[in-house]
N, C-alpha and C. Protein backbone atom coordinates (compact mmCIF):
# COMPACT_ATOMS: atom_id res chain seq x y z
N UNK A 1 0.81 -1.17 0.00
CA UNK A 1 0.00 0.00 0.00
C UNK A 1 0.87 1.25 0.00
N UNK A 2 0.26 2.33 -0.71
CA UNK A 2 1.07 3.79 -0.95
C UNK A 2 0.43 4.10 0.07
N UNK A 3 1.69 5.21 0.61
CA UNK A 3 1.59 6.07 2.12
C UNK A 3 1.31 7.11 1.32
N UNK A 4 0.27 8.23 1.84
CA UNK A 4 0.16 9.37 1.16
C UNK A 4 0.86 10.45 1.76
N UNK A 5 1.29 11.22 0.81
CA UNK A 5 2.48 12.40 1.16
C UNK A 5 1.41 13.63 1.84
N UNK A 6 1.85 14.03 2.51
CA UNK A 6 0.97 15.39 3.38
C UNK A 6 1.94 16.15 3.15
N UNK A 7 1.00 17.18 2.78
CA UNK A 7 1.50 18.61 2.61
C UNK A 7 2.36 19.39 3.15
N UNK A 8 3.56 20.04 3.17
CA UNK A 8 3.97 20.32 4.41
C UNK A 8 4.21 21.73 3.89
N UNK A 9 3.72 22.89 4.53
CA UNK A 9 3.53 23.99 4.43
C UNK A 9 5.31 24.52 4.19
N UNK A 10 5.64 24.53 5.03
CA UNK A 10 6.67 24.75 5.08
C UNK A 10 7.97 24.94 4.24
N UNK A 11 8.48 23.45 3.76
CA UNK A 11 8.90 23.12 2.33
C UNK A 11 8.03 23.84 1.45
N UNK A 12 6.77 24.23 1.65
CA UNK A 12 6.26 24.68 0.33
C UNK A 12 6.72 26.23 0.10
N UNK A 13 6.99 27.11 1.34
CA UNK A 13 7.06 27.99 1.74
C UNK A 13 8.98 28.53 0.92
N UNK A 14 9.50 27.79 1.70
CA UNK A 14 10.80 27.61 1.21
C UNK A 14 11.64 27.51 -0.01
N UNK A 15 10.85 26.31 -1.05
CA UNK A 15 11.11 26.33 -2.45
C UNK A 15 10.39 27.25 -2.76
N UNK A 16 9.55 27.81 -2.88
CA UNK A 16 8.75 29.18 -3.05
C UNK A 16 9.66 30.44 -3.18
N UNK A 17 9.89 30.54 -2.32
CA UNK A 17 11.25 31.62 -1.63
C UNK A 17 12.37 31.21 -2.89
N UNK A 18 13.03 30.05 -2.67
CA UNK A 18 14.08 29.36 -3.43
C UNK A 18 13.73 29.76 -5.06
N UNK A 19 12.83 30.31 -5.28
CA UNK A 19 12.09 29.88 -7.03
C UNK A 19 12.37 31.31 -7.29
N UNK A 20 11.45 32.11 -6.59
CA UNK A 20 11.30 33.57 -6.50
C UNK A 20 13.22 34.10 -6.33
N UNK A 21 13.98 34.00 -5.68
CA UNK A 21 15.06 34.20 -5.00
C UNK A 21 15.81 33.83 -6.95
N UNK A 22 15.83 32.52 -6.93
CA UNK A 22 16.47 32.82 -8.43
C UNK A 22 16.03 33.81 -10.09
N UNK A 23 14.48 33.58 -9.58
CA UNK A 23 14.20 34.64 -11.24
C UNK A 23 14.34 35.72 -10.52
N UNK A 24 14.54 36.50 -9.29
CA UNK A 24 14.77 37.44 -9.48
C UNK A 24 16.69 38.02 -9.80
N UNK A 25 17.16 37.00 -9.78
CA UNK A 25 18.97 37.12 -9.30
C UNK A 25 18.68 36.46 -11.11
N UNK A 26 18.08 36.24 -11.45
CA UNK A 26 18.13 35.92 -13.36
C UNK A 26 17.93 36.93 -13.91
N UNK A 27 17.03 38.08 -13.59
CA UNK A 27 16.25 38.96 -14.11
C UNK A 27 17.58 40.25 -13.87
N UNK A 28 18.00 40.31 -12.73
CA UNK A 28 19.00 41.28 -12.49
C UNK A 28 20.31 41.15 -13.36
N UNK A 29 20.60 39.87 -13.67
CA UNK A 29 21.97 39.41 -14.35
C UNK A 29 21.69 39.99 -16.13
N UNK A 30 20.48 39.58 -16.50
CA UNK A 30 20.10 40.47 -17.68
C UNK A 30 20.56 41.60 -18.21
N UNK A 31 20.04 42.36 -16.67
CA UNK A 31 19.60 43.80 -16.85
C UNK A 31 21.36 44.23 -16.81
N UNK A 32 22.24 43.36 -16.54
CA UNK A 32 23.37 44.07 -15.78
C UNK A 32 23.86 43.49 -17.05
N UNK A 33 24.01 42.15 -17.75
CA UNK A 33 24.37 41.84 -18.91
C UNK A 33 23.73 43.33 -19.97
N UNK A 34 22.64 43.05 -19.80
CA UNK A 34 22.44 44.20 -21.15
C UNK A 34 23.52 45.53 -21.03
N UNK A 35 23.30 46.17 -19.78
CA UNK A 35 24.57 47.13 -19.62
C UNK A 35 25.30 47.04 -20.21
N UNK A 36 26.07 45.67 -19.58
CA UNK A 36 27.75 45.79 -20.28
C UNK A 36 27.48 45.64 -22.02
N UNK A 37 26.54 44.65 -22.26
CA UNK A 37 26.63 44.66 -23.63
C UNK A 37 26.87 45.96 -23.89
N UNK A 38 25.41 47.01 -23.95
CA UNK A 38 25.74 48.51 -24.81
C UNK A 38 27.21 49.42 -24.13
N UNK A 39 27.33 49.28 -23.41
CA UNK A 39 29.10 49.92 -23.17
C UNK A 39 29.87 48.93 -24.02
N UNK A 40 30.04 47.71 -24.13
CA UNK A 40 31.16 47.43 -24.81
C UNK A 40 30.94 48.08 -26.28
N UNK A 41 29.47 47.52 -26.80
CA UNK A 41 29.33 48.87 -28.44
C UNK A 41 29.65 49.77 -28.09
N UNK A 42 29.36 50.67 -27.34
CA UNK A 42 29.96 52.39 -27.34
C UNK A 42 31.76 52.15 -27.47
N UNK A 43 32.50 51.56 -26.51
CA UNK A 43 33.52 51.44 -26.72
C UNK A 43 34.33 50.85 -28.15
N UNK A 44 33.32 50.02 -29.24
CA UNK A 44 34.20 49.11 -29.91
C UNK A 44 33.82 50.42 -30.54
N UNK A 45 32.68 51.20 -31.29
CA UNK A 45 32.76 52.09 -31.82
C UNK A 45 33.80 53.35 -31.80
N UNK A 46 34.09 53.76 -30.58
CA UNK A 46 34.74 54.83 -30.26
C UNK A 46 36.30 54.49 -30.56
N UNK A 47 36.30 52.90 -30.41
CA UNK A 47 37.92 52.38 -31.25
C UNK A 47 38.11 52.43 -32.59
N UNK A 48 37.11 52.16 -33.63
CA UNK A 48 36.40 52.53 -34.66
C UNK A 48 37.38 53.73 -35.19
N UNK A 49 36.40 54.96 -34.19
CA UNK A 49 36.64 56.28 -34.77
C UNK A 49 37.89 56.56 -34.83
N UNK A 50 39.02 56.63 -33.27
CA UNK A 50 39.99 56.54 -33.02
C UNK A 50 40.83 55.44 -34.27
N UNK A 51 40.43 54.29 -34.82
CA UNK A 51 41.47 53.82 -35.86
C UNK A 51 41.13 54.84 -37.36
N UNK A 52 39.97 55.37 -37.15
CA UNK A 52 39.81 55.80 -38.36
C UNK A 52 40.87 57.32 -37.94
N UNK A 53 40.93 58.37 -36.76
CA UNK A 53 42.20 59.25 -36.89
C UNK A 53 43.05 59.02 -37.11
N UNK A 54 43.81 57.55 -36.44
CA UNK A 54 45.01 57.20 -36.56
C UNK A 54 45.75 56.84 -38.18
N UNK A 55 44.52 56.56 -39.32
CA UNK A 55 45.12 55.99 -40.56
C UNK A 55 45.33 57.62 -40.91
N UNK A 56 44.46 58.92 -40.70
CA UNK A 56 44.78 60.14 -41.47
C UNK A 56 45.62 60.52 -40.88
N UNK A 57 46.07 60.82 -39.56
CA UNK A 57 47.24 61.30 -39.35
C UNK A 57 48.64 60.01 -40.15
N UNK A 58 48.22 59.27 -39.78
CA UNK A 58 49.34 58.45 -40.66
C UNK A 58 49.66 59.05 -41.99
N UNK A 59 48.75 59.02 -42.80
CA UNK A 59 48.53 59.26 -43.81
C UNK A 59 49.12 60.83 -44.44
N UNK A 60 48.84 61.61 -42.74
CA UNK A 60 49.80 62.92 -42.86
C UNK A 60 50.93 62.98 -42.76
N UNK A 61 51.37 62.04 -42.12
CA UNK A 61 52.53 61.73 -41.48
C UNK A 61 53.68 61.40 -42.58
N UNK A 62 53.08 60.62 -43.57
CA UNK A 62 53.94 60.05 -44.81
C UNK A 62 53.80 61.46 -45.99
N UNK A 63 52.79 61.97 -46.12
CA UNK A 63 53.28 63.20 -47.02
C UNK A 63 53.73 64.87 -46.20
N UNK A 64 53.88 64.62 -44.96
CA UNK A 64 54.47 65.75 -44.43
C UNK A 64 55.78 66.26 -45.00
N UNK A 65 56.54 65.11 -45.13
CA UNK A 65 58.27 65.59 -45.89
C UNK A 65 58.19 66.16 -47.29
N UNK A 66 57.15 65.79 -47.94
CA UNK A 66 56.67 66.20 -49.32
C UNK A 66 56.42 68.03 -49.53
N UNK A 67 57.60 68.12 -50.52
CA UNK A 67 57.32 69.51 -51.53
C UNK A 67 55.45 69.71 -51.36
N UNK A 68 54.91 68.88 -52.09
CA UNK A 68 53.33 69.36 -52.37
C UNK A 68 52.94 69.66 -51.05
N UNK A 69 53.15 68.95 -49.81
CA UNK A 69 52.40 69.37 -48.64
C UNK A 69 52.98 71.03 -47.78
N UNK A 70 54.11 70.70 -48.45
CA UNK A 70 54.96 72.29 -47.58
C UNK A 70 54.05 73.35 -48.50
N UNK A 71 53.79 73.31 -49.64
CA UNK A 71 53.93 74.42 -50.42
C UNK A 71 52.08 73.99 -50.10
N UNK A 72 51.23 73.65 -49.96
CA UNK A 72 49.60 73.10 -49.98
C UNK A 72 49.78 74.00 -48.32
N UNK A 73 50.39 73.44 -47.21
CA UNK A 73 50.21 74.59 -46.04
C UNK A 73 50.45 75.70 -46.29
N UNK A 74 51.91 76.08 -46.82
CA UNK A 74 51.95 77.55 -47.01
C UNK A 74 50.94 78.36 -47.46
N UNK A 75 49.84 77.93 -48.36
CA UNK A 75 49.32 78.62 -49.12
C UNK A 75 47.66 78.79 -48.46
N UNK A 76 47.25 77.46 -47.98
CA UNK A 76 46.52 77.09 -47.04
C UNK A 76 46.33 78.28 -46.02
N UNK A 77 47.10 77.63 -45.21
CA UNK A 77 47.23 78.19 -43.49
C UNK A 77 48.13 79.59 -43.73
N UNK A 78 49.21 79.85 -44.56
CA UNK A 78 49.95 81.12 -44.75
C UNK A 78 49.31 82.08 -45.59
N UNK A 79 48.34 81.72 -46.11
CA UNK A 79 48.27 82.82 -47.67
C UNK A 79 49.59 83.15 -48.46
N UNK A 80 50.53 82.21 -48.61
CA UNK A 80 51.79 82.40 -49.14
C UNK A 80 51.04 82.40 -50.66
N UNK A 81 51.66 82.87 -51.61
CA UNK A 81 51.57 82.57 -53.30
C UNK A 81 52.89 82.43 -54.15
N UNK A 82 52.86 81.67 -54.90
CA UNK A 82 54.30 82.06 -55.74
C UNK A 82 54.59 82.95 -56.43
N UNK A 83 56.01 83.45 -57.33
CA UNK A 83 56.17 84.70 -57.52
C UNK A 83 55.36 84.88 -59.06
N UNK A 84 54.61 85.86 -59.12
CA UNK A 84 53.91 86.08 -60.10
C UNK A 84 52.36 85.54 -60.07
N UNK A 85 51.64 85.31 -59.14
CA UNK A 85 50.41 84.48 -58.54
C UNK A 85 49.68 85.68 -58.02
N UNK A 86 48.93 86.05 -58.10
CA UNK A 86 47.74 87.40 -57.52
C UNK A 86 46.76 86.47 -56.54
N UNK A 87 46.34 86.46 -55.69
CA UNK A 87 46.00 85.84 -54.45
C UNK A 87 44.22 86.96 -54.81
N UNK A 88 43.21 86.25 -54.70
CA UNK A 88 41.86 86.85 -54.48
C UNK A 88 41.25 86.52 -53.05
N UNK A 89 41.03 87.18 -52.97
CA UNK A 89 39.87 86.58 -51.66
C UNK A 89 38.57 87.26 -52.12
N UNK A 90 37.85 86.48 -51.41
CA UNK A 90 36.07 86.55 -51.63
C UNK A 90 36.14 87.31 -50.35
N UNK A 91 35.19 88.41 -50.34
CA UNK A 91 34.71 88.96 -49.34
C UNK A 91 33.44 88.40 -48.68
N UNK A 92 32.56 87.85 -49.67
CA UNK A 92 31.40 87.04 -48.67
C UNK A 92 32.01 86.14 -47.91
């Protein structure tokens, strides 16, 4: 003959607790996972941008010794002209 199991409040009380106690420590790990997820995108992006300065200054870097770039600033950033060159500026 089967003995019948009685209820025991208690244990019921407990795994209850035990059930509740993990979806909520599941639900928090999410929320704290999702975090880090979007910071690590902000960061891989912002490495992104940063490799994308690093190839133009490179990129300056290799025609800096260059005739065309001395004489492209001078004229640029100096208003230098060569001899016989009339220089306009726009007044608007």
């Amino acid at each position: 003959m089967r003995r019948k199991r009685r209820f025991n409040p208690l244990l019921f009380i407990l795994m209850s607790g035990l059930v509740a106690y993990f979806i909520i420590t599941y639900f928090r790990q999410q929320e704290e996972f999702s975090l880090i997820r979007s910071e690590l995108r902000a960061i891989e992006h912002k490495i992104k941008q940063e490799e994308q300065i690093q190839e133009k200054l490179l990129e300056q870097q290799s025609k800096a010794g260059t005739d065309e770039f001395i004489e492209s600033i001078a004229r640029e950033k100096l208003g230098m002209v060569k001899p016989g060159e009339r220089l306009f500026v726009d007044s608007e």
